[in-house]
PDB file of N, CA and C in Angstrom:
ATOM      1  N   UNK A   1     -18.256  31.134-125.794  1.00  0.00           N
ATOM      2  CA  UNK A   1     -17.450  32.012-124.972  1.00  0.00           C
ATOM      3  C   UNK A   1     -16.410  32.734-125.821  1.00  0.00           C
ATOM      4  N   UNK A   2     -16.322  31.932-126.912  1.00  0.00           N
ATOM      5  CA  UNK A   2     -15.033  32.450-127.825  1.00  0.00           C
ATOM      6  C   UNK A   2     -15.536  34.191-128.314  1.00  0.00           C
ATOM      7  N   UNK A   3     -17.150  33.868-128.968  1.00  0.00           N
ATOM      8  CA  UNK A   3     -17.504  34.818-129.172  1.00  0.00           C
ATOM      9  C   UNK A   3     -17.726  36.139-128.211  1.00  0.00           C
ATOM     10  N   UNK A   4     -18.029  35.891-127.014  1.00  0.00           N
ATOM     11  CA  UNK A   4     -18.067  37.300-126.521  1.00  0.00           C
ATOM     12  C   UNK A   4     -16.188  37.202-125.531  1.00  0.00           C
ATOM     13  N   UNK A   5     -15.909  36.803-126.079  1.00  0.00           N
ATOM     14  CA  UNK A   5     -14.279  37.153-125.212  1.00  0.00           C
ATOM     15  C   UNK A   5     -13.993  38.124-126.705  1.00  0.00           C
ATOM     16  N   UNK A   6     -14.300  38.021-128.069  1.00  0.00           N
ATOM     17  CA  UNK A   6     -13.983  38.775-129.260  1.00  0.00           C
ATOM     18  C   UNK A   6     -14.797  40.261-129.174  1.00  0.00           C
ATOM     19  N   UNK A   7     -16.099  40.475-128.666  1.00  0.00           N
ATOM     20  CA  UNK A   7     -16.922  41.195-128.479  1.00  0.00           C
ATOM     21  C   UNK A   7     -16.841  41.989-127.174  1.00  0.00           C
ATOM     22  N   UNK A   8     -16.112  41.546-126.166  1.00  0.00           N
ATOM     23  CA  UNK A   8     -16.170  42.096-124.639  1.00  0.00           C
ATOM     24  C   UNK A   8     -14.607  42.299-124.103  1.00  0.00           C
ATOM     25  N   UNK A   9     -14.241  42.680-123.460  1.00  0.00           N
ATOM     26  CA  UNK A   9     -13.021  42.933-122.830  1.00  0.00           C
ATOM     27  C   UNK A   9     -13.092  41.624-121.165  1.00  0.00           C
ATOM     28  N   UNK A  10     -12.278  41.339-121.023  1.00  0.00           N
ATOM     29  CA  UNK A  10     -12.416  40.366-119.388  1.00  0.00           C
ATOM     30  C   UNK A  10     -13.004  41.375-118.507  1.00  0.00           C
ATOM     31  N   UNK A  11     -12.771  42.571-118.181  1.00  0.00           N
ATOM     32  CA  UNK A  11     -13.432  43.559-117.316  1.00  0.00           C
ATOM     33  C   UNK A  11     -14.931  43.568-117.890  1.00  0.00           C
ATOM     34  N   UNK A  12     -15.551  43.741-118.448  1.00  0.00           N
ATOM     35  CA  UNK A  12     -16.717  43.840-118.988  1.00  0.00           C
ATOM     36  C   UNK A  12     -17.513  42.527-118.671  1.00  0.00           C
ATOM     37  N   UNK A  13     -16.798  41.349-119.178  1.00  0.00           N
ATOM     38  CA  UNK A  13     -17.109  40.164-118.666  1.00  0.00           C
ATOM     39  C   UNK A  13     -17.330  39.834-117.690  1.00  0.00           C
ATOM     40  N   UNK A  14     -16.545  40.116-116.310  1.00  0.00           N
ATOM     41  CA  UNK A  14     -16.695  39.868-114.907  1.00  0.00           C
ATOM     42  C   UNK A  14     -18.231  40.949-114.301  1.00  0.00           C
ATOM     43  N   UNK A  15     -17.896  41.735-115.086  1.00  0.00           N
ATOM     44  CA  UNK A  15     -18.905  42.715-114.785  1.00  0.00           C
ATOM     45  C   UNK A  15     -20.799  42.133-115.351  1.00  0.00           C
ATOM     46  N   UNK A  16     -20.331  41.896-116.222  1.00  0.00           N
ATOM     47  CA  UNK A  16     -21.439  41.069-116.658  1.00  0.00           C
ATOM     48  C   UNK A  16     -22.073  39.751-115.812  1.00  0.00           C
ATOM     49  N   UNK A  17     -20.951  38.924-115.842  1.00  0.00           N
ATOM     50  CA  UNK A  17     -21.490  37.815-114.657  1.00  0.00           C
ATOM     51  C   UNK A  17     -21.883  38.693-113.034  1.00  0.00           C
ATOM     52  N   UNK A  18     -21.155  39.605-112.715  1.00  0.00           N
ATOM     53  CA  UNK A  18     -21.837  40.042-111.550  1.00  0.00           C
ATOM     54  C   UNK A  18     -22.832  40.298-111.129  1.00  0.00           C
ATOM     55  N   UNK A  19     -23.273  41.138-112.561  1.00  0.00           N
ATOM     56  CA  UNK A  19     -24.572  41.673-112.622  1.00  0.00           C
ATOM     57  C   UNK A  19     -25.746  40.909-112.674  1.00  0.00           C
ATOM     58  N   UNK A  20     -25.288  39.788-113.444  1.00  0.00           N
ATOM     59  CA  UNK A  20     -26.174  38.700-113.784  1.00  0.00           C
ATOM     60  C   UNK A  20     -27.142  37.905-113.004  1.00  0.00           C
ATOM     61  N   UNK A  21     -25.911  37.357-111.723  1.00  0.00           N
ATOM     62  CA  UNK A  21     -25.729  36.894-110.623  1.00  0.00           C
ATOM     63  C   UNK A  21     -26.781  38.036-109.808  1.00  0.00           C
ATOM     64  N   UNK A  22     -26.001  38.970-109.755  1.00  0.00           N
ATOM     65  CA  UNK A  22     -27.047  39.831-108.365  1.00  0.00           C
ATOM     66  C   UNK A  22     -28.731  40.063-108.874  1.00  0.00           C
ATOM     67  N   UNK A  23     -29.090  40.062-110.460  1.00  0.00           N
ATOM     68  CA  UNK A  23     -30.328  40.166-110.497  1.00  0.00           C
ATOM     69  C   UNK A  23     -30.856  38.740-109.799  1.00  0.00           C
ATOM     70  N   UNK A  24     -30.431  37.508-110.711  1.00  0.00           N
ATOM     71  CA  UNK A  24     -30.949  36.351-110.068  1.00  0.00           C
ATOM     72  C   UNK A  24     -31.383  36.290-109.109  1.00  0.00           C
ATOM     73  N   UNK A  25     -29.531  36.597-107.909  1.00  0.00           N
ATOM     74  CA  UNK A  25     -30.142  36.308-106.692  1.00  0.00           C
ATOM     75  C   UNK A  25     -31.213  37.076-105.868  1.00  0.00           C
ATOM     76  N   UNK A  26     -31.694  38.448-106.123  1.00  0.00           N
ATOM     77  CA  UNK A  26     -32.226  39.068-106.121  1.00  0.00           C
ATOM     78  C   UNK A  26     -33.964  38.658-106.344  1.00  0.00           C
ATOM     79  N   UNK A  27     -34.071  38.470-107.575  1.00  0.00           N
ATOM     80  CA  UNK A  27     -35.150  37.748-108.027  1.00  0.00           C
ATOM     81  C   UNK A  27     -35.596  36.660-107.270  1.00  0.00           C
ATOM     82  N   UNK A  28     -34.589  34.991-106.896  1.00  0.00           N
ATOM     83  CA  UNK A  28     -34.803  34.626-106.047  1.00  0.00           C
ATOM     84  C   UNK A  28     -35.209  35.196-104.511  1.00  0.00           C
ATOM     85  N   UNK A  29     -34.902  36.045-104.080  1.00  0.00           N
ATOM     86  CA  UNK A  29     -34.558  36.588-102.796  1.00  0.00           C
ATOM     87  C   UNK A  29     -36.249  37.337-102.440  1.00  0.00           C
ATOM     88  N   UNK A  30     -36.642  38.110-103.770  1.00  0.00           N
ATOM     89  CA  UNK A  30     -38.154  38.749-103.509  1.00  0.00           C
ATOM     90  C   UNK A  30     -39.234  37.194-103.737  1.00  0.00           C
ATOM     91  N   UNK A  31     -38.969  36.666-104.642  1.00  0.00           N
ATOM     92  CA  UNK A  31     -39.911  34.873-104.578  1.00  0.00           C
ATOM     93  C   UNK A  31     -39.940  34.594-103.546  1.00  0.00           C
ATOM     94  N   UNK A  32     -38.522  33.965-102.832  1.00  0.00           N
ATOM     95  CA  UNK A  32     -38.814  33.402-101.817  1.00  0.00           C
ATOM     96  C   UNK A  32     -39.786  34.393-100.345  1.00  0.00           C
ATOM     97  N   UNK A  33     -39.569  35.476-100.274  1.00  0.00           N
ATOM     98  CA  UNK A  33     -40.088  36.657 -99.224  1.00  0.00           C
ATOM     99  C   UNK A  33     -41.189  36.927 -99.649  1.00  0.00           C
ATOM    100  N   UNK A  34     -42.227  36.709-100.728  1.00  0.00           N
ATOM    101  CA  UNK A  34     -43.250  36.976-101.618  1.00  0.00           C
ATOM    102  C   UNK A  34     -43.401  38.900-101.692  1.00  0.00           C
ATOM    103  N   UNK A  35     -42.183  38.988-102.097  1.00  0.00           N
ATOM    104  CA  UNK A  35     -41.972  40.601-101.800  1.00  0.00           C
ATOM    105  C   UNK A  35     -42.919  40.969-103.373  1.00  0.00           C
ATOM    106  N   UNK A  36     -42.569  40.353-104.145  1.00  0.00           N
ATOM    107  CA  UNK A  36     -43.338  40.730-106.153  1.00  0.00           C
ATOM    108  C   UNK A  36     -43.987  39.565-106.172  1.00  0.00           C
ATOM    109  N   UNK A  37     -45.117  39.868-105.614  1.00  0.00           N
ATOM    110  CA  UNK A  37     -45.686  38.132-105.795  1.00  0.00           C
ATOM    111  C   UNK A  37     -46.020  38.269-107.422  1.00  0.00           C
ATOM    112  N   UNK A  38     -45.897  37.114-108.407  1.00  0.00           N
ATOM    113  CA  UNK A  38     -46.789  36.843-109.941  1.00  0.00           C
ATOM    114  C   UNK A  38     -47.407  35.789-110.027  1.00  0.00           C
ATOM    115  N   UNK A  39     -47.931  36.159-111.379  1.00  0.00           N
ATOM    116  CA  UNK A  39     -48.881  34.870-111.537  1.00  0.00           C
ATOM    117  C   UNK A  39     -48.547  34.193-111.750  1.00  0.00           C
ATOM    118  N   UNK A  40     -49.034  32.713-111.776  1.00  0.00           N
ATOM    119  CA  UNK A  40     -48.419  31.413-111.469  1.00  0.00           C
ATOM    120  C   UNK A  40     -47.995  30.955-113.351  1.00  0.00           C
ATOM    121  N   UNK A  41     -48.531  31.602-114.038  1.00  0.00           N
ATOM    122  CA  UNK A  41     -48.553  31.346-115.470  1.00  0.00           C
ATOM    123  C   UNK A  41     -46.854  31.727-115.861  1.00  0.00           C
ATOM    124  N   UNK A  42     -46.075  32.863-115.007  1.00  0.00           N
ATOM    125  CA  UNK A  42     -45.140  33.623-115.354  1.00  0.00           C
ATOM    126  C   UNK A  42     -43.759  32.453-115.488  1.00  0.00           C
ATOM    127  N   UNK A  43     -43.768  31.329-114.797  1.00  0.00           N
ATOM    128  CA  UNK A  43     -42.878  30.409-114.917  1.00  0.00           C
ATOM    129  C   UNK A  43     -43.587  29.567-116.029  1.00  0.00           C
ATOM    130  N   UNK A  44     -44.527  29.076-116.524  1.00  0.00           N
ATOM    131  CA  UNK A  44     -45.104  28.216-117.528  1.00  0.00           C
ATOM    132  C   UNK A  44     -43.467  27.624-117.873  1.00  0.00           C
ATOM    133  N   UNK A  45     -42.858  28.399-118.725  1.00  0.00           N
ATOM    134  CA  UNK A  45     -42.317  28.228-119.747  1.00  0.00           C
ATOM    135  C   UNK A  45     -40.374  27.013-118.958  1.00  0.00           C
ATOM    136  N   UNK A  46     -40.148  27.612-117.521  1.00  0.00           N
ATOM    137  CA  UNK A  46     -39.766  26.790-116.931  1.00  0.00           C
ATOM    138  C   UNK A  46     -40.228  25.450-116.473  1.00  0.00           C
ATOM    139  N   UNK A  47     -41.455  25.190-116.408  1.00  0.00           N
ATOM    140  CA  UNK A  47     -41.687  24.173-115.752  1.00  0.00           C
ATOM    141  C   UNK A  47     -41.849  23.477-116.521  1.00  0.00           C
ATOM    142  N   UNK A  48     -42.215  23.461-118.221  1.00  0.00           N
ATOM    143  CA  UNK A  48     -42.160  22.787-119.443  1.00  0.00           C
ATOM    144  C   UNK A  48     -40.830  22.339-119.614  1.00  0.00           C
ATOM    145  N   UNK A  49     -39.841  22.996-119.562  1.00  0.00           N
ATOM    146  CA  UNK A  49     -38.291  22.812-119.648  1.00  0.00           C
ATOM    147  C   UNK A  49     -38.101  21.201-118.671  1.00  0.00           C
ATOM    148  N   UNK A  50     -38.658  21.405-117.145  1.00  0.00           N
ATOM    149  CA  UNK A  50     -38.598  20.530-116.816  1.00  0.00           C
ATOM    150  C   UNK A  50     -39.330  19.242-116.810  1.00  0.00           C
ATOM    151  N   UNK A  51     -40.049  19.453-117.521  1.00  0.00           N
ATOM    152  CA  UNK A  51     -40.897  18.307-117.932  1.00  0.00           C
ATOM    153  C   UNK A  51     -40.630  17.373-119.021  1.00  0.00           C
ATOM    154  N   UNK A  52     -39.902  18.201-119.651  1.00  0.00           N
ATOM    155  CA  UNK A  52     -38.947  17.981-121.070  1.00  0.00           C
ATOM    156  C   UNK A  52     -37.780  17.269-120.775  1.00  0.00           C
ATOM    157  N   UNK A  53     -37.186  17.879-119.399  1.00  0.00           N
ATOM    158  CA  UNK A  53     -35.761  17.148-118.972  1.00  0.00           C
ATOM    159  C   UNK A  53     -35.526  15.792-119.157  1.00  0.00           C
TER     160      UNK A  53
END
């Protein structure tokens, strides 16, 4: 955090988490509605993470 508080301004920052946030929830939001349905391969790389946990 040290590093992008040196690289970013706090306005930029908040702006950043906002943005961040609204793709997510977003992303969640068309998954759950099967609005962009994908292929099941497109998480692979999450579900290894949790397998790993």
């Amino acid at each position: 955090m040290t590093r992008m508080r040196e690289t970013f301004s706090d306005a930029e920052l908040v702006e950043l988490g906002l943005v961040t946030g609204a793709f997510i929830a977003l992303g969640r939001l068309h998954r759950a509605f099967g609005v962009a349905p994908m292929d099941p391969k497109t998480h692979t790389v999450l579900a290894e993470r949790r397998m790993l946990g």
